[in-house]
Structures are given as C-alpha cells and as structure tokens.
Protein backbone atom coordinates (compact mmCIF):
# COMPACT_ATOMS: atom_id res chain seq x y z
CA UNK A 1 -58.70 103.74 78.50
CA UNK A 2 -57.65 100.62 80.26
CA UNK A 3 -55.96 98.94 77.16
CA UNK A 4 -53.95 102.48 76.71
CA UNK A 5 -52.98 102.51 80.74
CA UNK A 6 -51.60 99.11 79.54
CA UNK A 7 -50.07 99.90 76.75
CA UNK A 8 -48.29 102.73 78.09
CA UNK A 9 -46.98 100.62 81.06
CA UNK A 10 -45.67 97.85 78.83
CA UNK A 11 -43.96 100.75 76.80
CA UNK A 12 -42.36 102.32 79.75
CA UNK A 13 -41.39 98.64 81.35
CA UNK A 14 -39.87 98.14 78.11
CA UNK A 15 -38.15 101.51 77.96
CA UNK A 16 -37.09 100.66 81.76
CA UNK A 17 -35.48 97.68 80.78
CA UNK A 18 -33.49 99.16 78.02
CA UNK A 19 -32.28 101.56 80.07
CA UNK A 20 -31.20 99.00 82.36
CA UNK A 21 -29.62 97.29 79.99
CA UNK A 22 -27.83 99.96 78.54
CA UNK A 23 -27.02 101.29 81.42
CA UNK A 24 -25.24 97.67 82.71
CA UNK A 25 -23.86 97.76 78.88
CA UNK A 26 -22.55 101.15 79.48
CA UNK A 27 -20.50 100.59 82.95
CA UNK A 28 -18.00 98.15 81.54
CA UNK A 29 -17.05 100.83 79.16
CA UNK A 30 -16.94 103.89 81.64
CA UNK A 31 -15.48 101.23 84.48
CA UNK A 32 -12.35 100.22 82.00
CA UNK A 33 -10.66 103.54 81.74
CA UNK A 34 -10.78 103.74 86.09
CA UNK A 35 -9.25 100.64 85.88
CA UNK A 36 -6.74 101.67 83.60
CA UNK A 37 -5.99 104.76 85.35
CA UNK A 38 -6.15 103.02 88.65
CA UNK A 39 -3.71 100.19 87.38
CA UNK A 40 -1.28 103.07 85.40
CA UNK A 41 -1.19 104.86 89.26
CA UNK A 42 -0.72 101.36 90.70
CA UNK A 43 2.58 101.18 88.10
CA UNK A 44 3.37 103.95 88.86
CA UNK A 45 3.42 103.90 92.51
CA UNK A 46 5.77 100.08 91.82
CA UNK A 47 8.07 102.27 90.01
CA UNK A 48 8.41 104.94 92.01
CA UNK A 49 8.45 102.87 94.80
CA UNK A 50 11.09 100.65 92.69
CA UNK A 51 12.76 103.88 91.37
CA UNK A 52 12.36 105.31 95.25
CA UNK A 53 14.16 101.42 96.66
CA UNK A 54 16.73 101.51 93.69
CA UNK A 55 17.45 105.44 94.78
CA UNK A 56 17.54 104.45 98.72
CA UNK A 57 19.71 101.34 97.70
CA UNK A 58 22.08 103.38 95.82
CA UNK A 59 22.41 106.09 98.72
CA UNK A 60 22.66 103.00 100.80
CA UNK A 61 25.41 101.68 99.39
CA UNK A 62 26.92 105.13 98.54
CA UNK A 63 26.60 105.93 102.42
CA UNK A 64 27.86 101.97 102.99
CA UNK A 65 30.78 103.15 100.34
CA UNK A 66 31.25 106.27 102.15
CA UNK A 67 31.02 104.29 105.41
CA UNK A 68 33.82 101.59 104.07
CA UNK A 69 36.00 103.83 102.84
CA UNK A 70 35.93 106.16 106.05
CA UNK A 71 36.49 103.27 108.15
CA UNK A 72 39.10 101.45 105.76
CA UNK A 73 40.74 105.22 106.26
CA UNK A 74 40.44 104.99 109.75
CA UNK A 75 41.84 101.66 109.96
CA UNK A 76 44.70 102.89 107.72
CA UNK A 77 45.40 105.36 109.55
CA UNK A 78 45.25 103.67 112.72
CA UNK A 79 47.42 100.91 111.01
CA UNK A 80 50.10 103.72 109.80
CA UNK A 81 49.89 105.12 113.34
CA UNK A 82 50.85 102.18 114.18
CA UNK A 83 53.73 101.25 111.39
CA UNK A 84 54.75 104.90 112.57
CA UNK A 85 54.56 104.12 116.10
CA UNK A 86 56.74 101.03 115.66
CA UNK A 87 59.13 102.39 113.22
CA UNK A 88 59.56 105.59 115.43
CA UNK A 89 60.06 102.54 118.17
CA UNK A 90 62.56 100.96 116.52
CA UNK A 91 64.17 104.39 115.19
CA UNK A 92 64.12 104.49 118.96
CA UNK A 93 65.69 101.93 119.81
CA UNK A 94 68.56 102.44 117.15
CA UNK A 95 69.04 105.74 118.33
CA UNK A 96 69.07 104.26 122.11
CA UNK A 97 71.45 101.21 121.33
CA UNK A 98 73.58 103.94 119.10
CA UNK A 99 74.21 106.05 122.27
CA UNK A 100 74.50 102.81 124.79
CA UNK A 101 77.47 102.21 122.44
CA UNK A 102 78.75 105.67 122.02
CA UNK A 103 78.77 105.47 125.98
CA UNK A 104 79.79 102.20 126.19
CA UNK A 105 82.97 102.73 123.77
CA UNK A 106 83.49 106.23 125.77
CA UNK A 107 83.37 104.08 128.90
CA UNK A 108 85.70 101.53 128.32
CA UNK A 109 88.44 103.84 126.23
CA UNK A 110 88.22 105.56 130.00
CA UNK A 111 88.50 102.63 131.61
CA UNK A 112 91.73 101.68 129.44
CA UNK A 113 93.13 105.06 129.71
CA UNK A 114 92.51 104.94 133.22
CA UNK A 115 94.53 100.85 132.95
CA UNK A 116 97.21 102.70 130.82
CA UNK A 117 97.74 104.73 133.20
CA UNK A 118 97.91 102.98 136.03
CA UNK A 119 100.45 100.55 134.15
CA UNK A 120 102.59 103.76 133.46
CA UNK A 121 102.75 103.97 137.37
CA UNK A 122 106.28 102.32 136.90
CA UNK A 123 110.05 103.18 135.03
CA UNK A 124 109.14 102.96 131.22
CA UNK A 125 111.88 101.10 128.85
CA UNK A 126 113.47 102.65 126.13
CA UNK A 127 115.52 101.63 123.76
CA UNK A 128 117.82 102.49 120.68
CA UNK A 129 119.60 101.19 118.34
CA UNK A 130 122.62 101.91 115.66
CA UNK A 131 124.05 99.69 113.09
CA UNK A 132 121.35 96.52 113.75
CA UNK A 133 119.66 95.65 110.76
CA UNK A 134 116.06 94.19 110.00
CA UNK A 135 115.71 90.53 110.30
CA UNK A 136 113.86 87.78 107.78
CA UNK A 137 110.39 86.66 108.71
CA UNK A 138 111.80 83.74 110.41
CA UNK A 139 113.07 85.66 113.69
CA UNK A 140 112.46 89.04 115.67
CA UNK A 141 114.08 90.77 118.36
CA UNK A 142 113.41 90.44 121.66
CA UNK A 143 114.23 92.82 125.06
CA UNK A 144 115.09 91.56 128.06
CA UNK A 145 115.83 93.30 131.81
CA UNK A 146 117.71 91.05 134.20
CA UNK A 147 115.93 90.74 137.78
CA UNK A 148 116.98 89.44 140.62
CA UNK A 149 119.28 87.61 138.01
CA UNK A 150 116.41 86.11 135.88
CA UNK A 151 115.38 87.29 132.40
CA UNK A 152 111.78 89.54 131.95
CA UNK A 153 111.05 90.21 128.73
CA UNK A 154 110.24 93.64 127.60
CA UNK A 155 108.31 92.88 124.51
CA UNK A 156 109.18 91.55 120.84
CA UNK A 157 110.01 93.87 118.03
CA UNK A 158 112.04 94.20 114.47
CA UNK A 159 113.25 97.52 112.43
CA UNK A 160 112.18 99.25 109.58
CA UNK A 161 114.71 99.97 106.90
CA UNK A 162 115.27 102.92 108.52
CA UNK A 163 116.66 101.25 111.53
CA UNK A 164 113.26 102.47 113.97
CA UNK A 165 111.98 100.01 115.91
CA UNK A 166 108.54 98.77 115.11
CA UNK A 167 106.58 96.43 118.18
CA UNK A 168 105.92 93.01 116.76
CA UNK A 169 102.14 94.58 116.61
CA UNK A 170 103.10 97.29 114.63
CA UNK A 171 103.04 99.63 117.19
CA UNK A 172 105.56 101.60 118.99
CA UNK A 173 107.72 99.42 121.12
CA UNK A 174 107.75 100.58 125.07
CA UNK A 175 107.83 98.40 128.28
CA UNK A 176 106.78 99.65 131.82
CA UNK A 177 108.28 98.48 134.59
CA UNK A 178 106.59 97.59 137.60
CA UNK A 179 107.15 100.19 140.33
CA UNK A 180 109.99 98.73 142.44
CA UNK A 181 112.23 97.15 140.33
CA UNK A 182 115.35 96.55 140.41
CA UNK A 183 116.77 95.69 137.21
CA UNK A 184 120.29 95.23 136.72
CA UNK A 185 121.08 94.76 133.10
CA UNK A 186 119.16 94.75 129.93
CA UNK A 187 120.08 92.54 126.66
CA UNK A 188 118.46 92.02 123.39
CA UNK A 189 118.55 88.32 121.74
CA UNK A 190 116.87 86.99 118.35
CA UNK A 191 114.17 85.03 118.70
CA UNK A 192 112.15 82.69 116.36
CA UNK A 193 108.68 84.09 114.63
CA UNK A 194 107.08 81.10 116.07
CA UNK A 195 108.55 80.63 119.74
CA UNK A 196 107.50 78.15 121.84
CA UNK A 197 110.25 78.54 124.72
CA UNK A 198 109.28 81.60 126.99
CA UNK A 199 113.11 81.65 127.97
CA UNK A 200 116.05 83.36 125.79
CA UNK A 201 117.36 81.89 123.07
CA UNK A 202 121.06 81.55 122.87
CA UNK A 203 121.40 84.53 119.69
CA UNK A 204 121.93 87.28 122.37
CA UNK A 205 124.02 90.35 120.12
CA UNK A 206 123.85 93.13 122.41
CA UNK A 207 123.56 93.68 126.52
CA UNK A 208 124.19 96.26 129.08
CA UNK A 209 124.78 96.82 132.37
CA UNK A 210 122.40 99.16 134.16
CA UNK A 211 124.20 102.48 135.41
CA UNK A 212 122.19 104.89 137.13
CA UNK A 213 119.33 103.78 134.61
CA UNK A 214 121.60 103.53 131.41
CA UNK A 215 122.78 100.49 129.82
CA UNK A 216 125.13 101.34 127.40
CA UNK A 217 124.71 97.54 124.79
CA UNK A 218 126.92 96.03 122.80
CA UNK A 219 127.98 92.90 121.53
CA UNK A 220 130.95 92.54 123.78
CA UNK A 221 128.80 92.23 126.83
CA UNK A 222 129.35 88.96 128.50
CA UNK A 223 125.38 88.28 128.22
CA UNK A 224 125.69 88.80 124.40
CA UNK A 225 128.78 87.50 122.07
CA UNK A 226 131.40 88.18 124.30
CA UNK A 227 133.67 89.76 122.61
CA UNK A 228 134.34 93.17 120.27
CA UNK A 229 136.54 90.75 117.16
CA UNK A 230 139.10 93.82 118.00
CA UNK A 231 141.82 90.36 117.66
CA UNK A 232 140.12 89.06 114.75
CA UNK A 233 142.53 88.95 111.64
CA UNK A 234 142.46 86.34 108.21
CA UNK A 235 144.12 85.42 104.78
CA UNK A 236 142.71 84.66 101.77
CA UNK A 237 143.73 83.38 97.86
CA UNK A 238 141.71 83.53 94.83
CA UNK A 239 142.24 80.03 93.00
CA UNK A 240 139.99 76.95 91.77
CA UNK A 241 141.47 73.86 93.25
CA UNK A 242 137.92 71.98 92.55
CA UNK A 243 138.02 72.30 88.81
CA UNK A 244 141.64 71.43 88.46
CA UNK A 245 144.95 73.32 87.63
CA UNK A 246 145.12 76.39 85.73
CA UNK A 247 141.19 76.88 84.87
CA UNK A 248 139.42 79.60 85.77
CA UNK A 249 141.47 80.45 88.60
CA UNK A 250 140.18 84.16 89.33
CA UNK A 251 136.61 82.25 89.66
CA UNK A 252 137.50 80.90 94.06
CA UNK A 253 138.39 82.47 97.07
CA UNK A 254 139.83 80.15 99.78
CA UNK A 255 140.13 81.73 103.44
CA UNK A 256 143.87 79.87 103.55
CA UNK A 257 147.64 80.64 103.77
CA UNK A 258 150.66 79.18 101.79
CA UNK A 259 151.33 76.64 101.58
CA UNK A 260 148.61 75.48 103.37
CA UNK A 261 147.49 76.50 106.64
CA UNK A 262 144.28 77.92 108.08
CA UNK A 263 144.30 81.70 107.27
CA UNK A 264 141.49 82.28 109.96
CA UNK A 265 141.89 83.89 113.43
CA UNK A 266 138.77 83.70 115.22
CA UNK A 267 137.23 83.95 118.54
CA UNK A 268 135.12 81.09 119.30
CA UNK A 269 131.57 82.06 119.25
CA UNK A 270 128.84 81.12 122.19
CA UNK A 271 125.80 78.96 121.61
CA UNK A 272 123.68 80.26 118.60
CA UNK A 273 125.97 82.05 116.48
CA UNK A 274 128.52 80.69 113.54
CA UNK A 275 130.86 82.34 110.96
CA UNK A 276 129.73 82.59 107.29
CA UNK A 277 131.94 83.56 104.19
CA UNK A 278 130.72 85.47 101.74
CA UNK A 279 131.99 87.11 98.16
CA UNK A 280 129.96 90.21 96.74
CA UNK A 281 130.04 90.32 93.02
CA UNK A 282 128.48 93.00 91.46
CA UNK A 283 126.56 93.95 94.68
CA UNK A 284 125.39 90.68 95.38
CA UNK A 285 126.32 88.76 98.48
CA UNK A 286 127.09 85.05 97.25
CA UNK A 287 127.86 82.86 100.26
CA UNK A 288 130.93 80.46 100.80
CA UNK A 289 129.55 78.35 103.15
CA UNK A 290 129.23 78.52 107.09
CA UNK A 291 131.79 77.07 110.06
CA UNK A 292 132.13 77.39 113.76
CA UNK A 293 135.43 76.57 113.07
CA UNK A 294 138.60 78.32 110.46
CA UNK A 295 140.47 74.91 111.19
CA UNK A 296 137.64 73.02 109.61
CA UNK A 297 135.98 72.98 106.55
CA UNK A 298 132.79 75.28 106.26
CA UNK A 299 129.35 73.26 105.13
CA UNK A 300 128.74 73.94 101.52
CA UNK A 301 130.26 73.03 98.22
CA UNK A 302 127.42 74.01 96.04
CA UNK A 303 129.08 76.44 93.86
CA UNK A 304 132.53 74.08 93.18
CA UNK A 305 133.68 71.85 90.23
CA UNK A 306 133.80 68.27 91.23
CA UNK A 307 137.76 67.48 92.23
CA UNK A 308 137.17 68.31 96.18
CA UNK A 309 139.00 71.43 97.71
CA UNK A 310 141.48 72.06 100.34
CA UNK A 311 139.93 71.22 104.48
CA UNK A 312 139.49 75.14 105.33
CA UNK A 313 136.54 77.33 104.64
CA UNK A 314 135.95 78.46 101.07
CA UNK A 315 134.46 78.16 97.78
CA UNK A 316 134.88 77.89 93.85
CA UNK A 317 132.19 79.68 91.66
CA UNK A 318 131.72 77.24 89.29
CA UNK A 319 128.43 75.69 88.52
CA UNK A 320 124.93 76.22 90.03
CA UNK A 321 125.15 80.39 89.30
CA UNK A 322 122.29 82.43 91.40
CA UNK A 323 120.02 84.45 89.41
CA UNK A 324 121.71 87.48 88.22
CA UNK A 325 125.46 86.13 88.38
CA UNK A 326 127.26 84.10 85.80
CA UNK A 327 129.76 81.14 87.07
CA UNK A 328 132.84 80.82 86.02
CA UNK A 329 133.62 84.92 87.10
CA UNK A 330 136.32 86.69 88.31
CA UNK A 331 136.55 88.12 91.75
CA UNK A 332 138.85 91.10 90.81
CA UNK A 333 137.16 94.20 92.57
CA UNK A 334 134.42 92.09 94.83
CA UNK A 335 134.17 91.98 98.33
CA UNK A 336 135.37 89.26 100.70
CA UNK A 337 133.30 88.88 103.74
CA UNK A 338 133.35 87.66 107.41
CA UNK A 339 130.15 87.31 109.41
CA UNK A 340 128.61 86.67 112.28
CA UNK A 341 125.24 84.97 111.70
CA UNK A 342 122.60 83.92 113.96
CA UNK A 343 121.44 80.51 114.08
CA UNK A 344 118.98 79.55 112.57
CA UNK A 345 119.43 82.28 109.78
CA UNK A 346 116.86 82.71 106.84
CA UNK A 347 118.50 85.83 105.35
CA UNK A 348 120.72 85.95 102.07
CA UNK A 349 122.82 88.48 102.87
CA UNK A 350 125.39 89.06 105.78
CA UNK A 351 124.35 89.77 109.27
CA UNK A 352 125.10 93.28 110.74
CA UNK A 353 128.09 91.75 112.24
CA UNK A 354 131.20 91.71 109.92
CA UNK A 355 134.42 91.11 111.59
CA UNK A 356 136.33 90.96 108.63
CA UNK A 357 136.23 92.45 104.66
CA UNK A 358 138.63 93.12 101.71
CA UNK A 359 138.39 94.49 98.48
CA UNK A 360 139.66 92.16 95.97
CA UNK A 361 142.84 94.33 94.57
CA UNK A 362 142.03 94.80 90.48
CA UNK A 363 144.78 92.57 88.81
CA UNK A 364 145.31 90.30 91.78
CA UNK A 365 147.36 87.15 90.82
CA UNK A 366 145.73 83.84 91.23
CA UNK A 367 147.50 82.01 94.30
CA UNK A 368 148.55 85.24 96.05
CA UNK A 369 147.82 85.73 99.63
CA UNK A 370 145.44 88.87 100.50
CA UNK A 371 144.75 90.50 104.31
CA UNK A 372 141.11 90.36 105.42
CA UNK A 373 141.14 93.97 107.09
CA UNK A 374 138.53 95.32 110.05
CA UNK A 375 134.83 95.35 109.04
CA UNK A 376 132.33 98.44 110.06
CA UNK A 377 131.44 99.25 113.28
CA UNK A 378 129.67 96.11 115.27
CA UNK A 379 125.93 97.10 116.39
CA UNK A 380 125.48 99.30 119.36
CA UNK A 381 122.74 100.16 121.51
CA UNK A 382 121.05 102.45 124.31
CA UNK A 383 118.71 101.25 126.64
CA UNK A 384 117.10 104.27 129.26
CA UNK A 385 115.06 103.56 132.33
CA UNK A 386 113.57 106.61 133.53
C-alpha cells in the first residue's frame, strides 16, 4: 500500500513536471504570434503616425503654400496699389504741370496782348510803296520818322516780288508811335544786312514831309537823292576802240559824243549812291562799269580787248562773256541803261532807279551818235500816320 502511495506520487510528480515543462515549452510558441501582432500594430501605428506626419506636413506646407501665395498676392497687390498709386501720381502731376502750362501760356499771351495793346496806345506807321524793288541779301530797307530833327527808326524791312513789304522778321511791317509825337518827316534809306551803326546810312531813296499825317516820298526829297533826273539827258555810240579799227564794231557802246566829248549830263549824286551803265542783251543786264562822274572814266574794263578805250564811261564786249551771252555780239535791238545804284551794291541787275534808256535802233551804224531818252517812273512812296 505504501510502495503504491509512492509510486503513484512519483508518477504524478513526474506527470507535474512534464506539464511544467510543456507548458514553459508551449508559451514561447503561443507568446510569438502576440509579439508579432503587437510589433505589426506597433508598425502600424509608425506608419500611420508617419503616413498621419507626412499627411499633416503636406497640409502644412499646402496651408504654408496657400499662406505664401496669399500673402505674395497681398504684397502684389499692395505693391501694384502702389505702382498705381504712383503712376496715377505722376499721371497727376502731368496732368497738373499740363494745365500750369496751358494757364501759364494763356497768362502770358494776355499779358502780351494786354503789352500790345498798350504799345498801340500811340499813331501807328504805315507805309507803301510803288516802283521799289527787292534788294540782295547784302542790304534791307529801313524807316525812319524825323523828331525833334533826329532820326527814329521805324523798323527794318525788304519786298516780296510782288512789291509788299515783308518786316525783316517775316512779319508784317508796322511801327507805333509813342503817344505825343511830333514827327515831322519820314524817309526810307538802305541799310547793310549786318549793321553795326544805329544811325542812317547815306543810301536814303525816298523821304517825305509830314502833312496833316501824310508824307507823300520820293526820291527828290532833300533827305533822299535830291533830285527827280527831270534834267538828266546822254549820248551814246556803238564801236570797239579796245580791239582796234574796224573789228567787231557793233560789239561796244561808249556813253560819248563826236568827236570826242563826254555825252553824259548828270546831276551829281549825294553820299552813297553812283551811276552804273548797263547793256541788256537778250534780257540780260551786262554792266559797263560804274562812275560818280560822266567826265571820268567808269571802273571796269573787264569785258574789253586790250588797246585801252577812250577816258568816258563805257565798255567793249569782247572777252570774259557771262554765262548765257557770247562776246564778240552785236548790240542792235538791246537796251542801253542809266542807273542809280546804291553803294555798296550786291545785285546784278539795275537798281529801280533808271534815269536814262534807249533801244538800240536795228541797223544802227557803228560810230553814230544815239539819244539816251527818259527811263520809267523813279520809286514813289506813301507814308500814313493815323
């Protein structure tokens, strides 16, 4: 009974101990998968909690996009608020400085028109003119009202081919006396382009007296030439004394009589003025040569042959032929010329003032005396003060 009590104990300690045994041996197996499944859930928490951080990171920067983009808007905006604001400034401004002008220009062409007419308080100027003729760059006309017996110049002009008188500015020519004045004469002299001397020049070619305020000019006035050349008279001759005997004789006009004698009656001109011969061939006014003098010889031999000519004004049409004209010629049916030219003189042709012409008689003899007859009408003029 004992031994089986014994037995039956070492049987069930043994049985105990396996089942210990087993049982340790058994919990590593049934532990592993609730590791596993713990460590899976632990992985899977990281990456949702990775996916969850990449997520929040990415709405992050979305909402930091967002954020950037709303405030780079805003600060566009504010920045073409600004460009706006100082464009619209400057548009402004324009605009402003725009009508300042407008006003200013407004202004002042009130304040001149309010000048202009306060200068046209006084007796305006006015002038007119018939038979005076354009002058070369060199010179222009020049008014002049005599106060208190001195010279005030009314302002410098010239004339358009149609004879209207155009202000050295190129605007209308018109001179306003100041209120008060008491001018007794009014004359009209040529001056140089480029004038130094404030004064006169000698070339005066037409004056007035003032007559209940009209001066009637002309160049007889004692302020001007002096005289009207109604006593003026002359001879001429066609011949070639400078190329010898018998050659070409139709080719010279000399301002002489036969047998030899001045053929020249002229006043004497004032300061500023001389005499100047001239023959027009074919239209063309080819000049003899200038003198102050018919009892002298004139200054130029340019066109003669080379054997000297007679002491008296004249010329032979030899050599040296302007463009257009062919030397030797023959002056039947040209135009002999006396005028009056101003000094200094830079024009080609004759001055308005021709005392004396002829028409070369067609088939003339050489040697044969011809009249000089009357020339046109002198210049006139008509100044008004009113």
């Amino acid at each position: 009974m004992l031994l089986g009590i014994v037995l039956l104990a070492a049987a069930c300690s043994s049985s105990g101990d396996d089942a210990i045994e087993a049982t340790t041996a058994a919990e590593p197996v049934a532990a592993a998968p609730a590791d596993d499944a713990m460590e899976d859930d632990a992985m899977a928490d990281e990456d949702d909690a990775m996916e969850d951080d990449a997520m929040a990171d990415e709405e992050d920067a979305m909402e930091d996009d967002a954020m950037a983009d709303e405030e780079d808007a805003m600060e566009d905006d504010a920045m073409s608020d600004e460009e706006d604001a100082m464009e619209d400034n400057a548009m402004s401004d324009e605009e402003d400085a725009m009508e300042d002008n407008a006003m200013s220009d407004e202004e002042d062409a009130m304040e001149d028109d309010a000048m202009a007419d306060e200068e046209h308080d006084g007796p305006v100027l006015a002038l007119e003119f018939a038979g005076l003729e354009p002058l070369g760059d060199a010179a222009v006309y020049e008014g002049w009202v005599i106060v208190d017996g001195a010279p005030v110049s009314t302002g410098r002009f010239n004339l358009d081919a149609d004879g209207s008188i155009v202000a050295e500015d190129g605007g209308d020519h018109q001179f306003v006396l100041p209120e008060g004045t008491d001018a007794t004469a009014v004359v009209i002299s040529i001056e140089p382009t480029v004038d130094p001397d404030p004064a006169p020049a000698p070339t005066k070619v037409l004056g007035g007296d003032i007559v209940d305020g009209v001066a009637e000019l002309t160049i007889a006035h004692p302020a001007a030439l002096g005289t009207d050349f109604a006593d003026a008279s002359g001879l001429y001759i066609l011949g070639t004394p400078t190329d010898g005997d018998g050659n070409n004789e139709l080719s010279g006009v000399w301002f002489i009589d036969l047998p030899l004698a001045a053929g020249l009656d002229l006043p004497e001109l004032p300061e500023g003025w001389h005499y100047e011969g001239w023959a027009v061939i074919d239209g063309q006014p080819i000049t003899t040569g200038r003198f102050t003098s018919a009892s002298g010889a004139d200054d130029f031999d340019g066109f003669s042959g080379d054997q000297g000519g007679p002491p008296y004004p004249g010329e032979d049409f030899i050599v040296n032929a302007p463009d257009g004209v062919t030397f030797p010629t023959d002056l039947t049916d040209a135009t002999i010329v006396i005028s009056v030219e101003p000094d200094p003189d830079d024009s080609p042709a004759p001055f308005a003032i021709k005392p004396l012409v002829s028409e070369v008689p067609d088939g003339i003899a050489d040697h044969t005396v011809q009249s000089l007859g009357a020339g046109p009408a002198a210049p006139t003029g008509v100044a008004v003060i009113g």
